[in-house]
Protein backbone atom coordinates (compact mmCIF):
# COMPACT_ATOMS: atom_id res chain seq x y z
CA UNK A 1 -8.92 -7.49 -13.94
CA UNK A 2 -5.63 -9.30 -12.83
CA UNK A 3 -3.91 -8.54 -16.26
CA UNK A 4 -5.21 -4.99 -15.96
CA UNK A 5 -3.57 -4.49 -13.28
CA UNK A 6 -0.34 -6.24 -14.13
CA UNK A 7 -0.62 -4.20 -17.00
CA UNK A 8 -0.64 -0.66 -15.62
CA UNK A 9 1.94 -2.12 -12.19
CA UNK A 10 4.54 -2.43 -15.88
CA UNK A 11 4.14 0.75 -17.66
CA UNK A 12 4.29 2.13 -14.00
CA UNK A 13 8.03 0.29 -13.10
CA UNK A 14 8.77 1.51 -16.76
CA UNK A 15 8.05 5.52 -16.14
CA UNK A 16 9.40 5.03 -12.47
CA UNK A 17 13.21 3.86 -13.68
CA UNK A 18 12.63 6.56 -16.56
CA UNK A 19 12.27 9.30 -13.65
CA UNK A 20 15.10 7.65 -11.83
CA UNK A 21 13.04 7.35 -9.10
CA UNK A 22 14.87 4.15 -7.77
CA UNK A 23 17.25 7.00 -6.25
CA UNK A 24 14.76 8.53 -3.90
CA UNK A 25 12.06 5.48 -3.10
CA UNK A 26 13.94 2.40 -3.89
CA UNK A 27 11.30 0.55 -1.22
CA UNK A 28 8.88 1.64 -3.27
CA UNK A 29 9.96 0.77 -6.39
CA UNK A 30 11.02 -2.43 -5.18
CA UNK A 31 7.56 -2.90 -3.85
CA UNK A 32 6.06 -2.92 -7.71
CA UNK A 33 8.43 -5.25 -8.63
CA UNK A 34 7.50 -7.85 -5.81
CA UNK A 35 3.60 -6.47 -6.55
CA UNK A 36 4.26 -7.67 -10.45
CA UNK A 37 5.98 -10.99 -9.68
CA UNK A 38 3.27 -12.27 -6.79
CA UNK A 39 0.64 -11.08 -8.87
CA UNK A 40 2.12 -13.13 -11.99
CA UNK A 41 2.55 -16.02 -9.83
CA UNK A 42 -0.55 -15.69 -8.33
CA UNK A 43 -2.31 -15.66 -11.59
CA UNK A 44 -0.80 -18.33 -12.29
CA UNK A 45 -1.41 -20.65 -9.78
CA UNK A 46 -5.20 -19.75 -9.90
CA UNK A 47 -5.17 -21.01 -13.19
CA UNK A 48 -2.93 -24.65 -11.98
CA UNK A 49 -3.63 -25.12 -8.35
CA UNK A 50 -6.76 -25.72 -6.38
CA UNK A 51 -8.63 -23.47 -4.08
CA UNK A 52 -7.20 -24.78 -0.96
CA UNK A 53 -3.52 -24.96 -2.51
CA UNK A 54 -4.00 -21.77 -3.72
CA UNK A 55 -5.49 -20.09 -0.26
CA UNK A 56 -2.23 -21.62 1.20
CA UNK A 57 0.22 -19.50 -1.36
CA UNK A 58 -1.58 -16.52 -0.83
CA UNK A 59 -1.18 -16.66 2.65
CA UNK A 60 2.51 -17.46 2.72
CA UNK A 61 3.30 -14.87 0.68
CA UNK A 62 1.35 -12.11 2.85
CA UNK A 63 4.26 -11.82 5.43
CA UNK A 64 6.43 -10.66 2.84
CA UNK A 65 4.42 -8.51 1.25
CA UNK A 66 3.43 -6.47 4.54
CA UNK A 67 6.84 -6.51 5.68
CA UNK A 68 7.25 -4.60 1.79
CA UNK A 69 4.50 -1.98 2.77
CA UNK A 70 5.89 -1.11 5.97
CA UNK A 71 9.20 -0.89 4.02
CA UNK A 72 7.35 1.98 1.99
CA UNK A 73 5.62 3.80 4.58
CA UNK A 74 8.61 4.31 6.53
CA UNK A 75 10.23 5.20 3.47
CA UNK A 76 7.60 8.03 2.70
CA UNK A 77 7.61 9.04 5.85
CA UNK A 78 11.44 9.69 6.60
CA UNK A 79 11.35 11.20 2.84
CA UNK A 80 8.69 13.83 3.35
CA UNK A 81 10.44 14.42 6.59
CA UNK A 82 13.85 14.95 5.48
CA UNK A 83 12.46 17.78 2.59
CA UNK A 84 11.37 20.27 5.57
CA UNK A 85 14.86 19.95 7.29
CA UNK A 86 18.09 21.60 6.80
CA UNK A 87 20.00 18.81 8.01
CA UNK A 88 19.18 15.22 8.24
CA UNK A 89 19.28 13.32 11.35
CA UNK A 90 19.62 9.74 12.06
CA UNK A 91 18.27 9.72 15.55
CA UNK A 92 14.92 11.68 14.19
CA UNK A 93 14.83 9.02 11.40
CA UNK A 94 15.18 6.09 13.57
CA UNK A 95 12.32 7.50 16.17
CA UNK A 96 10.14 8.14 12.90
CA UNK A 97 10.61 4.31 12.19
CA UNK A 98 10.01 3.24 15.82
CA UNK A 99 7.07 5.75 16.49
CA UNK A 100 5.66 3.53 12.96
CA UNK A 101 6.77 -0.05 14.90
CA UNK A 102 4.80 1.36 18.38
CA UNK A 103 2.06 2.50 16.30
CA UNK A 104 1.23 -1.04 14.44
CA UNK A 105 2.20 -3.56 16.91
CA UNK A 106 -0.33 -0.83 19.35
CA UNK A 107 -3.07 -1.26 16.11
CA UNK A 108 -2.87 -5.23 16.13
CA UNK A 109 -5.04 -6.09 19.16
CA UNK A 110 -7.46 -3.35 17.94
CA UNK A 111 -7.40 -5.13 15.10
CA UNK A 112 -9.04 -8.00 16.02
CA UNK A 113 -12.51 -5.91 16.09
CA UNK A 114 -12.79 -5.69 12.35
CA UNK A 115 -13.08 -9.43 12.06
CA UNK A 116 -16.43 -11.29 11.56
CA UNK A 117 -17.22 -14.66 13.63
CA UNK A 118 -17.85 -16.11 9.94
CA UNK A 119 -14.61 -15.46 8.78
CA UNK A 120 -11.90 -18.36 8.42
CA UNK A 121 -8.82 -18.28 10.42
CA UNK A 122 -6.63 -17.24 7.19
CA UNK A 123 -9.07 -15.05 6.07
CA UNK A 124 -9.38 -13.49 10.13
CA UNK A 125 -5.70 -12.95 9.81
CA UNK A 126 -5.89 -11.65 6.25
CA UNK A 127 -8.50 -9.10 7.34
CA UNK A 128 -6.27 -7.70 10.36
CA UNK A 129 -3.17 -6.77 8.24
CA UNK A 130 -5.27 -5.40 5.98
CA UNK A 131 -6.89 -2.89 8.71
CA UNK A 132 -4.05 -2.66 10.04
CA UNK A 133 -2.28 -1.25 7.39
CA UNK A 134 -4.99 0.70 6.19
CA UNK A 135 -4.93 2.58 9.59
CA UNK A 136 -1.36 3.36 9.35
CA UNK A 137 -1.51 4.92 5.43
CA UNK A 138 -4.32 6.70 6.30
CA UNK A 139 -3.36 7.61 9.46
CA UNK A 140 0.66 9.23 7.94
CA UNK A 141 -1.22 10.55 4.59
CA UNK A 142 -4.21 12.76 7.07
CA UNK A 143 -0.88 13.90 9.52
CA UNK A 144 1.02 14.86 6.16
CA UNK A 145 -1.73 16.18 4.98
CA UNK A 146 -2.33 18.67 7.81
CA UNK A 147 1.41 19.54 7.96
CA UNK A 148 2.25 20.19 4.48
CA UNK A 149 2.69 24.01 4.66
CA UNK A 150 5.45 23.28 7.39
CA UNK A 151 6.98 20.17 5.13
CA UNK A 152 7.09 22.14 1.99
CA UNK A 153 4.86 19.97 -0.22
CA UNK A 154 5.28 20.65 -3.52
CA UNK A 155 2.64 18.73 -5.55
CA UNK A 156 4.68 17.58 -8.12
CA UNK A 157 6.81 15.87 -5.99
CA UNK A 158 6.66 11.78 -6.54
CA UNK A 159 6.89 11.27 -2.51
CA UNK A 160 3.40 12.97 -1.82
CA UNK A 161 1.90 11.69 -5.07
CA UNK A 162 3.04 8.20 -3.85
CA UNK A 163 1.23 8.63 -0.17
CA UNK A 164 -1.55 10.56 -1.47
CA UNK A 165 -2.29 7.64 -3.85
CA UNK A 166 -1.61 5.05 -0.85
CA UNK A 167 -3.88 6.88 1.42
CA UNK A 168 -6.50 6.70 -1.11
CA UNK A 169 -6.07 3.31 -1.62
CA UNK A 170 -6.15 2.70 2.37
CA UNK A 171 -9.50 4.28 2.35
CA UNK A 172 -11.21 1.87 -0.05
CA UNK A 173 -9.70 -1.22 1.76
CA UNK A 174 -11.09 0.23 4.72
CA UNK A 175 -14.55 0.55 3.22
CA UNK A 176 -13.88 -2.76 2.29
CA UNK A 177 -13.18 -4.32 6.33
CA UNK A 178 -16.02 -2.20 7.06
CA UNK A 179 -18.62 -3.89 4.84
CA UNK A 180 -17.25 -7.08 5.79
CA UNK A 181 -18.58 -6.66 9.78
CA UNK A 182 -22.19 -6.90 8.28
CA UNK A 183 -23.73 -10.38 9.91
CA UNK A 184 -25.89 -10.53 7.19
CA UNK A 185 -23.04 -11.28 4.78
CA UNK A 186 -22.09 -14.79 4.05
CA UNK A 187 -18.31 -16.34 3.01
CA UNK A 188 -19.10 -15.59 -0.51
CA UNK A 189 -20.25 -11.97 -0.44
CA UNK A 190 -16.96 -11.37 1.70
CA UNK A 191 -14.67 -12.94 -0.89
CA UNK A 192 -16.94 -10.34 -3.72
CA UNK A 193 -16.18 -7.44 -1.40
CA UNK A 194 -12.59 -8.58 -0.94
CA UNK A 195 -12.04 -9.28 -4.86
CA UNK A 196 -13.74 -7.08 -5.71
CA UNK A 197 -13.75 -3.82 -4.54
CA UNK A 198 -9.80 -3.89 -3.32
CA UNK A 199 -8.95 -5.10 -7.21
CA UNK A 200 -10.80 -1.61 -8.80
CA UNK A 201 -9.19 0.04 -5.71
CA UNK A 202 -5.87 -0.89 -6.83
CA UNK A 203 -6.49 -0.60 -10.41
CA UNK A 204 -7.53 3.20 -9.63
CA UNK A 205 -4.22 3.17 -7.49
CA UNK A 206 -2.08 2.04 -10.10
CA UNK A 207 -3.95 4.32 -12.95
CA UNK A 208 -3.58 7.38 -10.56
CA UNK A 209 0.49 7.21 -10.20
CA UNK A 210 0.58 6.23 -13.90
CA UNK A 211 -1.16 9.89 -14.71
CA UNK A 212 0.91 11.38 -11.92
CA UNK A 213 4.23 10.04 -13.75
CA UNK A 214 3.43 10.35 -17.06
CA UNK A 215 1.17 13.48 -17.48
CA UNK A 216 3.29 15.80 -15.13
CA UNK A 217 6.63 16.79 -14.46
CA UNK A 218 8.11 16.03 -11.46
CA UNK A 219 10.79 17.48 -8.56
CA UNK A 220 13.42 15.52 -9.76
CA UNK A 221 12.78 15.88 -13.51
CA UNK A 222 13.37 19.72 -12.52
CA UNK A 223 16.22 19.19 -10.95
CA UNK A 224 17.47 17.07 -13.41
């Protein structure tokens, strides 16, 4: 599953930089680079270290890679916002970005609800970023949703593709902290849901902007 995915996140970077894309969402595209590298080295490491070493990459690297994501939903955001205006404005941008901040540090203690008293502490703090961004995608995609008429969505455009496929995503790994909250499941039925579920998630993800890029024509290729 790990090289199917590393698979489709490089034919992915490859149609991205063929649309040019790196223009518009350079966040995102720099997200599926760091996605590719950290799940190389990851693989990796599976393969050389042992479980505890291993638990303690993974978590280091989480910081970084949520820092990435709210990179990218800002990024979406400001991007679907600045198609429905005439003129862009830098004090609407930065209260976008700080309505986001208000929004996740207000999430965090919340939180805290979605995690099981048979969880371990990494996997208790592993469980809250992942709610926590969940919330947020799926939170921006449903309010983008409900105001594309006045945002001018245009289908084609890589921007929504990118945040409907995120939202999608944010559902699943929602399912997934959902299932988790069942006191009937044990360490090792959380890790299945977690490994799971979130990696055929993500390989849907990854297969659904790969379709998007390659079997469509896009804004900018029209413009172009």
């Amino acid at each position: 599953m790990e090289l199917a995915d590393m698979a489709g996140e490089i034919l992915l970077l490859v149609l991205v930089t063929r649309r040019g894309l790196w223009r518009t969402v350079p966040f995102f595209c720099g997200y599926l680079a760091w996605s590719l590298l950290a799940d190389g080295a990851l693989s990796l490491a599976l393969w050389r270290l042992s479980a505890a070493e291993y638990s303690y990459l993974y978590i280091q690297q989480l910081p970084v890679d949520y820092m990435a994501r709210f990179m990218v939903l800002s990024e979406l955001v400001l991007a679907v916002w600045n198609r429905s205006q005439t003129r862009r404005s830098q004090r609407m941008e930065f209260l976008l970005v700080g309505m986001l901040l208000v929004g996740m540090l207000l999430l965090w203690p919340i939180t805290l609800k979605f995690t099981a008293d048979n969880l371990s502490r990494h996997a208790a703090l592993f469980t809250r970023m992942q709610a926590e961004f969940s919330l947020m995608f799926v939170a921006c995609w449903l309010v983008l949703e409900g105001l594309r008429r006045k945002l001018s969505w245009d289908r084609r455009d890589p921007e929504v593709q990118i945040v409907r496929g995120f939202g999608a995503y944010a559902t699943v790994n929602l399912y997934v902290v959902l299932a988790r909250q069942d006191p009937g499941l044990n360490r090792e039925d959380n890790y299945w849901l977690n490994a799971h579920l979130e990696m055929f998630g993500y390989l849907f993800l990854v297969s659904y902007w790969v379709f998007c890029f390659w079997g469509s024509r896009t804004r900018l290729d029209a413009e172009g």
